[in-house]
PDB file of N, CA and C in Angstrom:
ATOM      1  N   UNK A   1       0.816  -1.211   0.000  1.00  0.00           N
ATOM      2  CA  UNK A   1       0.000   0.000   0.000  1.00  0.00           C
ATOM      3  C   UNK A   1       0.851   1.262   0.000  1.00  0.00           C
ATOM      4  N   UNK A   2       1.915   1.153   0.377  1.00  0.00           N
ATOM      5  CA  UNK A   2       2.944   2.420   0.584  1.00  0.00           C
ATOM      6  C   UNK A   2       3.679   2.678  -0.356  1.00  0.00           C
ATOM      7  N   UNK A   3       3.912   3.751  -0.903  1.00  0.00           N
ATOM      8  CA  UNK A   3       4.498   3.990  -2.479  1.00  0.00           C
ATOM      9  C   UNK A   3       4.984   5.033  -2.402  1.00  0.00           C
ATOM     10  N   UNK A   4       6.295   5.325  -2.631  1.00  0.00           N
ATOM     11  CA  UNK A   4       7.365   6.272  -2.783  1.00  0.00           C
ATOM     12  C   UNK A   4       8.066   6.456  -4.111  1.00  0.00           C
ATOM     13  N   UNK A   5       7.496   7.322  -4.815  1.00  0.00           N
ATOM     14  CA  UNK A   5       7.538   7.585  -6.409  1.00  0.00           C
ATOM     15  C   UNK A   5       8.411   9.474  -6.262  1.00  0.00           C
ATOM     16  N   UNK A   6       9.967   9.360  -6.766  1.00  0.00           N
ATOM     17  CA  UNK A   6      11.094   9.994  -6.889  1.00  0.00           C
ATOM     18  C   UNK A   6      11.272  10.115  -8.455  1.00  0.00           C
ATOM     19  N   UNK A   7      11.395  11.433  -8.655  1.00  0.00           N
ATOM     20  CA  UNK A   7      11.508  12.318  -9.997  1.00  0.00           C
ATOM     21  C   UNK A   7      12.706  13.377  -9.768  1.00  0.00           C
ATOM     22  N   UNK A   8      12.985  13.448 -11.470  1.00  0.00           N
ATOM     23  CA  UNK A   8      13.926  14.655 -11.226  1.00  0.00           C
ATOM     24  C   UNK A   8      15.414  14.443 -11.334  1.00  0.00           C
ATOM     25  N   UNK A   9      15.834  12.688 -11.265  1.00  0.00           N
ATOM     26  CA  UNK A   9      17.172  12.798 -11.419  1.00  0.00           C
ATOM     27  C   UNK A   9      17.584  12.972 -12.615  1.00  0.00           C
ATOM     28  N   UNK A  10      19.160  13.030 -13.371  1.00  0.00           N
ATOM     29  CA  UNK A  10      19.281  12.967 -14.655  1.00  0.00           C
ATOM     30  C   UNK A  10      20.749  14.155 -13.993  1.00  0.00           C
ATOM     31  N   UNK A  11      21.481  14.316 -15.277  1.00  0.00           N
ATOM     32  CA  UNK A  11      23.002  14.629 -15.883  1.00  0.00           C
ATOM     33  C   UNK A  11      22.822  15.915 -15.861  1.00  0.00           C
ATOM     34  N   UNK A  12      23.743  16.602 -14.854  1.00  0.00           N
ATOM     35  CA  UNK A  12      24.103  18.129 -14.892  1.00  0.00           C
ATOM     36  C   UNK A  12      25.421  18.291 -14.971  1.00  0.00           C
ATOM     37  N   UNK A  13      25.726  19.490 -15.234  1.00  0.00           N
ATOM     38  CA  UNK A  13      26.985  20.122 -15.550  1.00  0.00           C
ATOM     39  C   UNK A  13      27.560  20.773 -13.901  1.00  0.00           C
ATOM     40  N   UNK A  14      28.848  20.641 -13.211  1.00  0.00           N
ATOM     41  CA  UNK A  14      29.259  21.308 -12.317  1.00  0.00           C
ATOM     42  C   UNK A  14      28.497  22.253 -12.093  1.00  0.00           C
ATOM     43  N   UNK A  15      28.129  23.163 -10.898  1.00  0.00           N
ATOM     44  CA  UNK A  15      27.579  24.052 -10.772  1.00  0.00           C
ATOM     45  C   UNK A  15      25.904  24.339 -11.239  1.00  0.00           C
ATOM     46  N   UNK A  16      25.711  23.226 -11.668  1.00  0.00           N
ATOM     47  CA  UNK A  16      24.382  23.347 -12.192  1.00  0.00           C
ATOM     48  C   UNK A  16      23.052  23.245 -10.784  1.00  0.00           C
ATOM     49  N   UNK A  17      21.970  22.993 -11.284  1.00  0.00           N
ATOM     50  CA  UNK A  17      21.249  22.755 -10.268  1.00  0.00           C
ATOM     51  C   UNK A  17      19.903  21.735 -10.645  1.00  0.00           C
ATOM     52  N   UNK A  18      19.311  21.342  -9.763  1.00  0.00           N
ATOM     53  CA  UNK A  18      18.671  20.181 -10.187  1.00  0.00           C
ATOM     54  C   UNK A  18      17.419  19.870  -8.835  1.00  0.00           C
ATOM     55  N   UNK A  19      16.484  19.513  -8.983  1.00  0.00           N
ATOM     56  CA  UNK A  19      15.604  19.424  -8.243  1.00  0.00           C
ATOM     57  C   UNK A  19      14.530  17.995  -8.431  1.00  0.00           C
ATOM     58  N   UNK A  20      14.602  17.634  -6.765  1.00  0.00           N
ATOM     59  CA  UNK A  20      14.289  15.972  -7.016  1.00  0.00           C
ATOM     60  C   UNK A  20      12.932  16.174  -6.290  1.00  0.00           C
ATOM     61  N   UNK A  21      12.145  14.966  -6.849  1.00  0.00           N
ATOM     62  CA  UNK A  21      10.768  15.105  -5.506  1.00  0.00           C
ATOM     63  C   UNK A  21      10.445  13.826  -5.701  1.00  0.00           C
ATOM     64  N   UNK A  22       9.478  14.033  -4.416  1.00  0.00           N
ATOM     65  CA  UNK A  22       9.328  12.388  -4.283  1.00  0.00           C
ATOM     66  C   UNK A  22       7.790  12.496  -3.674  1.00  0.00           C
ATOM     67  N   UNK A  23       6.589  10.915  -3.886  1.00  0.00           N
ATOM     68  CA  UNK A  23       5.265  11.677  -3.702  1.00  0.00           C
ATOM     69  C   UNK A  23       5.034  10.384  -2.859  1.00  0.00           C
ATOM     70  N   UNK A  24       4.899  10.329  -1.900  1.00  0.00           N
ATOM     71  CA  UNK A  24       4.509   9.114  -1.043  1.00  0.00           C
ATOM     72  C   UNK A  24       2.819   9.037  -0.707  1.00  0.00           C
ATOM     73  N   UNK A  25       2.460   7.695  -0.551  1.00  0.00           N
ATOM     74  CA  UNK A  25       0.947   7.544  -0.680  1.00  0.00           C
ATOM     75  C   UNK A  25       0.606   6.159   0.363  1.00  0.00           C
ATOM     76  N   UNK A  26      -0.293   5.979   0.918  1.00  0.00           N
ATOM     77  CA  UNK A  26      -0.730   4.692   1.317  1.00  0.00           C
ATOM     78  C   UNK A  26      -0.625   4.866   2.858  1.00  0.00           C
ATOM     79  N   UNK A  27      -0.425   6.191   3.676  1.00  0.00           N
ATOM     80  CA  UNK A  27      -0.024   6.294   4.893  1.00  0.00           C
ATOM     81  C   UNK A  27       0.133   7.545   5.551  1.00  0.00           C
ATOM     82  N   UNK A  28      -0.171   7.994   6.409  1.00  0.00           N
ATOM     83  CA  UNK A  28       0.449   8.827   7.007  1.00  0.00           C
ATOM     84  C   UNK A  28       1.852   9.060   7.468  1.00  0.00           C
ATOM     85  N   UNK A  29       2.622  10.415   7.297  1.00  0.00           N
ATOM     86  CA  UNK A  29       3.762   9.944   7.544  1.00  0.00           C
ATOM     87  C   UNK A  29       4.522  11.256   8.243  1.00  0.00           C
ATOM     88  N   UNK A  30       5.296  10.941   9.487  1.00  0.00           N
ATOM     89  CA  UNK A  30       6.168  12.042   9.996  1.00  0.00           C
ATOM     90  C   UNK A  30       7.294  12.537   9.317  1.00  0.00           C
ATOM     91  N   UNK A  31       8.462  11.964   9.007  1.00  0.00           N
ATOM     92  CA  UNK A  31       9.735  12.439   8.878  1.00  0.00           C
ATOM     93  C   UNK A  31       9.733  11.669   7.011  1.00  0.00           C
ATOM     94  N   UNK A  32      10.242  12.927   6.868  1.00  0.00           N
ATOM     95  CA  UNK A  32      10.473  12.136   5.356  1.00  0.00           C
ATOM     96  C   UNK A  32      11.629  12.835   5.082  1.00  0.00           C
ATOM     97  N   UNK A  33      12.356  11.787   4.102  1.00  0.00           N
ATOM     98  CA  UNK A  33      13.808  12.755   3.303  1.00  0.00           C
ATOM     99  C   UNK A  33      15.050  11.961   2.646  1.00  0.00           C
ATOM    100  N   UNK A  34      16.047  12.590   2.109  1.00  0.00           N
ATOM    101  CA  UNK A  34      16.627  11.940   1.062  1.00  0.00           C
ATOM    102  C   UNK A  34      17.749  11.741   1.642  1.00  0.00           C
ATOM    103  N   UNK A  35      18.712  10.339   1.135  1.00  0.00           N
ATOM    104  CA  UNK A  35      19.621  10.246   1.357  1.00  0.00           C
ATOM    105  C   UNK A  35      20.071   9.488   0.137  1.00  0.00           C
ATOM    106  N   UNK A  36      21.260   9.193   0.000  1.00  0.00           N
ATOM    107  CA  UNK A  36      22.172   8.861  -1.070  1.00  0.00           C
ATOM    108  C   UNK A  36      23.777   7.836  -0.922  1.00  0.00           C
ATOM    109  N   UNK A  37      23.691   7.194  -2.183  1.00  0.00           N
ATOM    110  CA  UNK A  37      24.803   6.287  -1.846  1.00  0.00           C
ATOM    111  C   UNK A  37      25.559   6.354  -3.534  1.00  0.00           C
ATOM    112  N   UNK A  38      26.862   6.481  -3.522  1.00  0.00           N
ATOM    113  CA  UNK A  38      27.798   6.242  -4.518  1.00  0.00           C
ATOM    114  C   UNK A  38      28.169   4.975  -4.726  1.00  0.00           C
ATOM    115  N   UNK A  39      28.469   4.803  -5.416  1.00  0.00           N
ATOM    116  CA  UNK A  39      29.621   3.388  -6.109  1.00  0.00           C
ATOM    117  C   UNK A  39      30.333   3.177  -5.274  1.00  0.00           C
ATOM    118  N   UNK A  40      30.598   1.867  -4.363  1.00  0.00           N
ATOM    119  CA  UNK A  40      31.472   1.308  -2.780  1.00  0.00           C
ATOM    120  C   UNK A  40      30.924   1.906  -1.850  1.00  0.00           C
ATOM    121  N   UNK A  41      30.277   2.821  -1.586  1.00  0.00           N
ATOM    122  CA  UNK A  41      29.735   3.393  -0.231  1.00  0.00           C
ATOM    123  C   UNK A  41      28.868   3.439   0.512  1.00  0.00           C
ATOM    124  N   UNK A  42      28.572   3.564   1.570  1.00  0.00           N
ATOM    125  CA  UNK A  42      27.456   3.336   2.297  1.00  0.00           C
ATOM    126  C   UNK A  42      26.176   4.717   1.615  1.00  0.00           C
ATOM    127  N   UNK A  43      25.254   3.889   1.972  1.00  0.00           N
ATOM    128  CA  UNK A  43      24.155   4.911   2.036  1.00  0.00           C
ATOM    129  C   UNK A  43      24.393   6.131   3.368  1.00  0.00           C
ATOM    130  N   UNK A  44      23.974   7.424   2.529  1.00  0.00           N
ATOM    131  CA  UNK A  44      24.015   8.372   3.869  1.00  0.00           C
ATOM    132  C   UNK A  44      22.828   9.182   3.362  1.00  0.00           C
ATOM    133  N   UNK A  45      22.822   9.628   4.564  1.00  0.00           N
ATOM    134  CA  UNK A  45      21.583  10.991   5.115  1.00  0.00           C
ATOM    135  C   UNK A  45      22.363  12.363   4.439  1.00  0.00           C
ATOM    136  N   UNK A  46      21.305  13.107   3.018  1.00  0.00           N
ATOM    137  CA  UNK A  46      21.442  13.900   2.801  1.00  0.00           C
ATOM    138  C   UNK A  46      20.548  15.339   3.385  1.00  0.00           C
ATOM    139  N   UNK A  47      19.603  14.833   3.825  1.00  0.00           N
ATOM    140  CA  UNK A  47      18.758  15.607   4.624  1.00  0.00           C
ATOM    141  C   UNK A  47      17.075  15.081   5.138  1.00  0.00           C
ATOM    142  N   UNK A  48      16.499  15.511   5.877  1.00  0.00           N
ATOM    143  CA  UNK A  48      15.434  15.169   6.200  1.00  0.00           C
ATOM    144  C   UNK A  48      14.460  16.506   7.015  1.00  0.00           C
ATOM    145  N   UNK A  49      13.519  16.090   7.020  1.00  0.00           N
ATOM    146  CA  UNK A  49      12.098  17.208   7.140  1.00  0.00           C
ATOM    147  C   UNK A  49      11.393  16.062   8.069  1.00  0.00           C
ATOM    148  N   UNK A  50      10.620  17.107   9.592  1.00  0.00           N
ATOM    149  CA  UNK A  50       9.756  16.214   9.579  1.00  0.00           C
ATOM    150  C   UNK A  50       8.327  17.065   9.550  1.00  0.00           C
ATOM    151  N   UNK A  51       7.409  16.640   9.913  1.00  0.00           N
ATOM    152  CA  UNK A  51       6.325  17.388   9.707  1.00  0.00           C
ATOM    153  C   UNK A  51       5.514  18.772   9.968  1.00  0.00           C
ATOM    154  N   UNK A  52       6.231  18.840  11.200  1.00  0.00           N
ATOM    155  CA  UNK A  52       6.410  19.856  11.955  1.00  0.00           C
ATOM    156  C   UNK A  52       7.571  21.630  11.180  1.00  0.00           C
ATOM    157  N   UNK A  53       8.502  20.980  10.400  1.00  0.00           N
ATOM    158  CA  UNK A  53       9.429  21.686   9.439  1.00  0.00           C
ATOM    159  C   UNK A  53      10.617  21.704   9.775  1.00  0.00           C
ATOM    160  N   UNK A  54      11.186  20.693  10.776  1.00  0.00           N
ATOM    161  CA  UNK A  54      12.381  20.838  11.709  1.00  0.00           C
ATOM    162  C   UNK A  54      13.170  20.272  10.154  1.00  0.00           C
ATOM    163  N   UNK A  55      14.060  20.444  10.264  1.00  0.00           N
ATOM    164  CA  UNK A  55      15.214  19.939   9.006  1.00  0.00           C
ATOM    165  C   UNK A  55      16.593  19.678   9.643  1.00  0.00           C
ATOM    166  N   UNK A  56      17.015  18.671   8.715  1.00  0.00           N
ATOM    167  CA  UNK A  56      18.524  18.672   8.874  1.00  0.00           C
ATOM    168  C   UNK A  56      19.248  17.827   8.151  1.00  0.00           C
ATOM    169  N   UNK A  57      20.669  18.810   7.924  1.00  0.00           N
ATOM    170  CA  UNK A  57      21.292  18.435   6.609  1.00  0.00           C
ATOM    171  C   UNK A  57      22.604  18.021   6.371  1.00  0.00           C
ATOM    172  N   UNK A  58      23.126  17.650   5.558  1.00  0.00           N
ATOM    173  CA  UNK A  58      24.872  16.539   5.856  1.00  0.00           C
ATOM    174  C   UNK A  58      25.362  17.839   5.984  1.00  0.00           C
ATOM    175  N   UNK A  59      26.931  17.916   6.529  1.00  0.00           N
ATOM    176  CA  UNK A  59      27.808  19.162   6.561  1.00  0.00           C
ATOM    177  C   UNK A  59      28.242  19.631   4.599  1.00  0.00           C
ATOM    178  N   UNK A  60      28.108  18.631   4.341  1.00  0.00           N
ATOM    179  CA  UNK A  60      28.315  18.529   3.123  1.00  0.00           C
ATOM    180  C   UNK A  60      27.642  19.111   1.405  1.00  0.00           C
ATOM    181  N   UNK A  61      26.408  19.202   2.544  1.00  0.00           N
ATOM    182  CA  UNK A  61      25.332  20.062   1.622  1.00  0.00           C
ATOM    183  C   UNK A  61      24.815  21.138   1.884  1.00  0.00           C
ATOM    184  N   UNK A  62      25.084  21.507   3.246  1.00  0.00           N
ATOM    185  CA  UNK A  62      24.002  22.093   4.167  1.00  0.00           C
ATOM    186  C   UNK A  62      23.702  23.704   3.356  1.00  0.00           C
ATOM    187  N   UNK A  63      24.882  24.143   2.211  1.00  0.00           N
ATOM    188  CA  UNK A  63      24.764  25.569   2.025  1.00  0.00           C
ATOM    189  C   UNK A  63      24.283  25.407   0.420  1.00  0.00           C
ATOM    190  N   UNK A  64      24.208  24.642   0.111  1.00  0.00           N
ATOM    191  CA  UNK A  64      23.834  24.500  -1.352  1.00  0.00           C
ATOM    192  C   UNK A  64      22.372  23.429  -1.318  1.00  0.00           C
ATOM    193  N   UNK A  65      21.601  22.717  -0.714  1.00  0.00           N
ATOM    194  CA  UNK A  65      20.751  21.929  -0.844  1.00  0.00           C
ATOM    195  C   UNK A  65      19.271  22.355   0.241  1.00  0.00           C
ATOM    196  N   UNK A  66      18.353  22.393  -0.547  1.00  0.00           N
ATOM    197  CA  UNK A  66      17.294  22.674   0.889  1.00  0.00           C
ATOM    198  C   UNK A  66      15.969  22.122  -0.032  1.00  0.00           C
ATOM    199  N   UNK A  67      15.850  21.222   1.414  1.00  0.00           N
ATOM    200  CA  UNK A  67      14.751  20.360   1.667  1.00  0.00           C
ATOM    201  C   UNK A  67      13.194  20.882   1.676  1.00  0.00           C
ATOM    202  N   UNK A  68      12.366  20.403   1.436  1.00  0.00           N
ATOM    203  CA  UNK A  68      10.658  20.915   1.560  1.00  0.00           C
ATOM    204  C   UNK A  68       9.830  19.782   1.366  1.00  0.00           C
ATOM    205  N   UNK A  69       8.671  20.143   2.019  1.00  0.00           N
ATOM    206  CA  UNK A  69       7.616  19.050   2.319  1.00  0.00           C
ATOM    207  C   UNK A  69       6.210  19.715   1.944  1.00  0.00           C
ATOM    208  N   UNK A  70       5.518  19.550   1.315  1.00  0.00           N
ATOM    209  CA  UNK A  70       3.868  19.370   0.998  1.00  0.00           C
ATOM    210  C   UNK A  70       3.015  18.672   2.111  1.00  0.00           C
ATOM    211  N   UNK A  71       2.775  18.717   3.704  1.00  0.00           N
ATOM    212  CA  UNK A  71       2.013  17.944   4.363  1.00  0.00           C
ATOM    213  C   UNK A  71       0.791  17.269   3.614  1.00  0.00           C
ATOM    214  N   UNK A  72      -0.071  18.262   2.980  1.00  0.00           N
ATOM    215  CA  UNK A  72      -1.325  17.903   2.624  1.00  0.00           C
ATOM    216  C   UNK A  72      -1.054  16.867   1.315  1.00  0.00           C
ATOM    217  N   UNK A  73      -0.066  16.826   0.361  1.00  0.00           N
ATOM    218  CA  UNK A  73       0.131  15.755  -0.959  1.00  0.00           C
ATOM    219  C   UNK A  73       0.666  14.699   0.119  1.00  0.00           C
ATOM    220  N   UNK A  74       2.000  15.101   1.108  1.00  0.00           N
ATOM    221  CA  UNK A  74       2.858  14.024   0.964  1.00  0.00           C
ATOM    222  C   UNK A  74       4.327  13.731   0.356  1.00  0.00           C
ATOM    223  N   UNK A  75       4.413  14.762  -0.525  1.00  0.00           N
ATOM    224  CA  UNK A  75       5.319  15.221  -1.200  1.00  0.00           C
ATOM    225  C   UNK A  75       6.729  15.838  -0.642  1.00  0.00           C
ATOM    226  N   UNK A  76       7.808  15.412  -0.588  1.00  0.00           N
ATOM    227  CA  UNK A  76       8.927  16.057  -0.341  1.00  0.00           C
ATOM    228  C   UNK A  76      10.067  16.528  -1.161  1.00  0.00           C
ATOM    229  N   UNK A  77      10.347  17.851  -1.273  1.00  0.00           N
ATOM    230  CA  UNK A  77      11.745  18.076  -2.239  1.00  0.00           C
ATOM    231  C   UNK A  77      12.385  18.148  -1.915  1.00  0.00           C
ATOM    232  N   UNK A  78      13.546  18.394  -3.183  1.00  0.00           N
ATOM    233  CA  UNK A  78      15.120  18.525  -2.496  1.00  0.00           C
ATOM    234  C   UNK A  78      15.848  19.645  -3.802  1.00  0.00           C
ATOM    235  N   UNK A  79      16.148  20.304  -3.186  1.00  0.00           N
ATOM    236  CA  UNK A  79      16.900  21.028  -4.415  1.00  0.00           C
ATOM    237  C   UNK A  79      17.807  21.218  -4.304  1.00  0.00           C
ATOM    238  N   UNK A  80      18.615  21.306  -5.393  1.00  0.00           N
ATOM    239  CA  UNK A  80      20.125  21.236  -4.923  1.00  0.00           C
ATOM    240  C   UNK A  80      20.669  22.008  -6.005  1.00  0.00           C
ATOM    241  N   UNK A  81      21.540  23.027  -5.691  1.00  0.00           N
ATOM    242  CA  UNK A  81      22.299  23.890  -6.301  1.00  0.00           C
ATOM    243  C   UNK A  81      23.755  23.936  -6.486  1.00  0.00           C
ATOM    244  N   UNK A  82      24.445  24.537  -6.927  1.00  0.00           N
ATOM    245  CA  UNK A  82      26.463  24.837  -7.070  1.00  0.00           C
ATOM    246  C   UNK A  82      26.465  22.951  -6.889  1.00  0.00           C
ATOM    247  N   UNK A  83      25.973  22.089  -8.018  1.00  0.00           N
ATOM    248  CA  UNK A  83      26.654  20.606  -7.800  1.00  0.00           C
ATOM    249  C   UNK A  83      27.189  20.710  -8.025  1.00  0.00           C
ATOM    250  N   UNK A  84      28.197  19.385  -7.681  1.00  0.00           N
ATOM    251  CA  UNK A  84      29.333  18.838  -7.537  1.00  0.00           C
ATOM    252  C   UNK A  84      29.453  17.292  -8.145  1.00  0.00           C
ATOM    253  N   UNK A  85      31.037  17.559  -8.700  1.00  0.00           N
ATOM    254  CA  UNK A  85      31.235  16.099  -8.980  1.00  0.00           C
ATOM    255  C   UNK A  85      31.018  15.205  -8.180  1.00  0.00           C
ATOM    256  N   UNK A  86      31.320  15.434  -6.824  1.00  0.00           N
ATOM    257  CA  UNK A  86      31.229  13.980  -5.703  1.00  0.00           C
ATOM    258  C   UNK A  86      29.564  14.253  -5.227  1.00  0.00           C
ATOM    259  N   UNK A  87      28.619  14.852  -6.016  1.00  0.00           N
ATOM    260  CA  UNK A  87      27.335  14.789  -5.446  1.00  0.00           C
ATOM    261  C   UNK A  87      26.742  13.316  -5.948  1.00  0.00           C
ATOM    262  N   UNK A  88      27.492  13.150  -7.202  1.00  0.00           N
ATOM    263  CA  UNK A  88      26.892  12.141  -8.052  1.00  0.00           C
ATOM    264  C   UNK A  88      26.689  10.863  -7.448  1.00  0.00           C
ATOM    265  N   UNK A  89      25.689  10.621  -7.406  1.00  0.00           N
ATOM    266  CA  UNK A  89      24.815   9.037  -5.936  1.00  0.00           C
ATOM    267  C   UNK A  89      23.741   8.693  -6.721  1.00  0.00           C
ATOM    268  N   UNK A  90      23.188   7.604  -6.258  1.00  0.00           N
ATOM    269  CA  UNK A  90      21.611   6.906  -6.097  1.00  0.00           C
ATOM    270  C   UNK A  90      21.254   8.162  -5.367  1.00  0.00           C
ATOM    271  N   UNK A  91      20.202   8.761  -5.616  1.00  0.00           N
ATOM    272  CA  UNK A  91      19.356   9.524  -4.426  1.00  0.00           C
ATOM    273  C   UNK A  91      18.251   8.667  -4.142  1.00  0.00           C
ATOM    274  N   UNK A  92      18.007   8.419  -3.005  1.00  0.00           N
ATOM    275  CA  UNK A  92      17.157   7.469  -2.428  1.00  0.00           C
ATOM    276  C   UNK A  92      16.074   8.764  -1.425  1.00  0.00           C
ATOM    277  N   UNK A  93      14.792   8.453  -1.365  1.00  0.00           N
ATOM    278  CA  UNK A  93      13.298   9.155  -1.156  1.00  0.00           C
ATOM    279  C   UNK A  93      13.227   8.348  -0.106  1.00  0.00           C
ATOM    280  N   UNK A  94      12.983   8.249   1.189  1.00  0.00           N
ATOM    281  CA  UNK A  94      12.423   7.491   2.834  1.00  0.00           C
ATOM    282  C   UNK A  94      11.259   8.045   3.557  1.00  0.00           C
ATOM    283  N   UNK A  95      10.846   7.617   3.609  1.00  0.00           N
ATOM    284  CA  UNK A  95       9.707   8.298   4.629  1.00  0.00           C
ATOM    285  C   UNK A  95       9.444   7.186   5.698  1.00  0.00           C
ATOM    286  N   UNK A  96       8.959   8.100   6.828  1.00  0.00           N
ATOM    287  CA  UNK A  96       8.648   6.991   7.909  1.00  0.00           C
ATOM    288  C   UNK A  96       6.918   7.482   8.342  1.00  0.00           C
ATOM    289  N   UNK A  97       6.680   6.581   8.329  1.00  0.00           N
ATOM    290  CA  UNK A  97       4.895   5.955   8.581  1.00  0.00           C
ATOM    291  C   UNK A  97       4.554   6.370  10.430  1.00  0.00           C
ATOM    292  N   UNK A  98       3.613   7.023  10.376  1.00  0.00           N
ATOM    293  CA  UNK A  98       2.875   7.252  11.911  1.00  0.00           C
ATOM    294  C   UNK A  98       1.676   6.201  11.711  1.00  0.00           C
ATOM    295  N   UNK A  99       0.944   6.166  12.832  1.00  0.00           N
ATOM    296  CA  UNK A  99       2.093   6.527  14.280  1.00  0.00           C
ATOM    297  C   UNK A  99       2.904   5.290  14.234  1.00  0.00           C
ATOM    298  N   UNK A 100       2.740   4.018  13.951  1.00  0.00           N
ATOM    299  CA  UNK A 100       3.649   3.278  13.988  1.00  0.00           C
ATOM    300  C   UNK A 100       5.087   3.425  12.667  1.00  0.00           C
ATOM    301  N   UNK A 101       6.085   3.763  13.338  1.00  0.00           N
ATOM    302  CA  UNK A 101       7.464   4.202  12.858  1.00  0.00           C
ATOM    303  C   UNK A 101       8.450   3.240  11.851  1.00  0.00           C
ATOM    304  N   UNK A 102       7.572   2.914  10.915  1.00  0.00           N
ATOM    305  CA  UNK A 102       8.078   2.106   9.545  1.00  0.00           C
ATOM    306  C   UNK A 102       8.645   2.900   8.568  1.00  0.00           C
ATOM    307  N   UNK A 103      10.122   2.512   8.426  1.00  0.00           N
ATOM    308  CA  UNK A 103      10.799   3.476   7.210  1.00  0.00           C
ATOM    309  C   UNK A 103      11.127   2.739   6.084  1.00  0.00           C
ATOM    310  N   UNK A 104      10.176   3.337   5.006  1.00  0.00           N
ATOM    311  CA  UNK A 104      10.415   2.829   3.393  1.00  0.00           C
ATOM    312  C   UNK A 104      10.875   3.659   2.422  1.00  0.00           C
ATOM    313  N   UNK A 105      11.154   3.161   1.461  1.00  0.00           N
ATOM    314  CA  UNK A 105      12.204   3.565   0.647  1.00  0.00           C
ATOM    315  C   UNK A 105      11.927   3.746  -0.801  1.00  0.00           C
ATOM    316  N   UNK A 106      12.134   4.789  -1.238  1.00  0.00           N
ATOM    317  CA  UNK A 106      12.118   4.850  -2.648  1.00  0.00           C
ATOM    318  C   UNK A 106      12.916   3.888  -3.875  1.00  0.00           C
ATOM    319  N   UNK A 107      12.539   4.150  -5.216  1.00  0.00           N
ATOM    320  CA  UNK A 107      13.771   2.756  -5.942  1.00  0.00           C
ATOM    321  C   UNK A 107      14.826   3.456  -6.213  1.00  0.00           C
ATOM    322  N   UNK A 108      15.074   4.992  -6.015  1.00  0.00           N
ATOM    323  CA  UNK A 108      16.228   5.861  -6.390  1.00  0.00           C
ATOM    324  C   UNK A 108      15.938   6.087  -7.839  1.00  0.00           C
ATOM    325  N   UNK A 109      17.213   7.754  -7.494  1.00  0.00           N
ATOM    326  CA  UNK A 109      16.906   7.995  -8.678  1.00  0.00           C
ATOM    327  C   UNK A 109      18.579   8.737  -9.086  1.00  0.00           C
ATOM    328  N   UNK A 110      19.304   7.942 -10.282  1.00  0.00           N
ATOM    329  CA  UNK A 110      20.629   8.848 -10.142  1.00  0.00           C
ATOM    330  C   UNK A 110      20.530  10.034 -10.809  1.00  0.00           C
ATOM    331  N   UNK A 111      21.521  10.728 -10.043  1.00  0.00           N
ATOM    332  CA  UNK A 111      22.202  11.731 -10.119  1.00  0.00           C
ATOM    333  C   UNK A 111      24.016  11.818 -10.338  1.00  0.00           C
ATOM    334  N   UNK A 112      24.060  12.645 -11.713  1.00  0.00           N
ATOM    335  CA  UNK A 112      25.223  12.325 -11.973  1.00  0.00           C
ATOM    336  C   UNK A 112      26.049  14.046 -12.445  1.00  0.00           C
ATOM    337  N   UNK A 113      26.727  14.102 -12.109  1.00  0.00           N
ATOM    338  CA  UNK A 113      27.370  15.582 -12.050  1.00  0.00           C
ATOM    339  C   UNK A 113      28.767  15.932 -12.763  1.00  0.00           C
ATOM    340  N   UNK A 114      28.559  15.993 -14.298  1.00  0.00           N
ATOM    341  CA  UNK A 114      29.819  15.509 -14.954  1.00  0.00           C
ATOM    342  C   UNK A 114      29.916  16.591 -16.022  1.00  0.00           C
ATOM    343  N   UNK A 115      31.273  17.251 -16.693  1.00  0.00           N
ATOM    344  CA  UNK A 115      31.016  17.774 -17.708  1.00  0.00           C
ATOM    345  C   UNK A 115      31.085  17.154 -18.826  1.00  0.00           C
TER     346      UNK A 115
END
């Protein structure tokens, strides 16, 4: 029943900018947000929103990327500006389910940052 549908990835140029969203359905949900994994690396936390509007973001992005949420769709973005070559990841969409605290996952969507 829970469906996490992520748009928006695709091939930018350094410095470019790019904007991802993601539309979750089948649930109510507190905390939603994106994180990302490269080629050998672990998945990490690029930022997260919870319903309320509290945010928070890797050291890594924190001045170029900002997060947003749609309560009433469900919907969460991510925009991201001045990319970078090492931005280039799976971006992965999570949300976690109220009141009972189930976190699911989007199928990703890459992002690749190349000239």
């Amino acid at each position: 029943q829970v469906q996490l549908v992520e748009s928006g990835g695709g091939l930018v140029q350094p410095g470019g900018s790019l904007r991802l969203s993601c539309a979750a359905s089948g649930s109510i949900f507190n905390a939603m947000g994106w994180y990302r994994q490269a080629p050998g690396k672990q998945r990490d936390l690029v930022a997260t929103i919870t319903s309320g509007g509290t945010t928070k973001y890797a050291d890594s992005v924190k001045d170029r990327f900002t997060i947003s949420r749609d309560n009433a769709k469900n919907t969460v973005c991510l925009q991201m500006n001045s990319l970078k070559p090492e931005d280039t990841a799976v971006y992965y969409c999570n949300a976690v389910t109220y009141p009972y605290p189930y976190s699911y996952w989007g199928q990703g969507t890459q992002v690749t940052v190349s000239s």
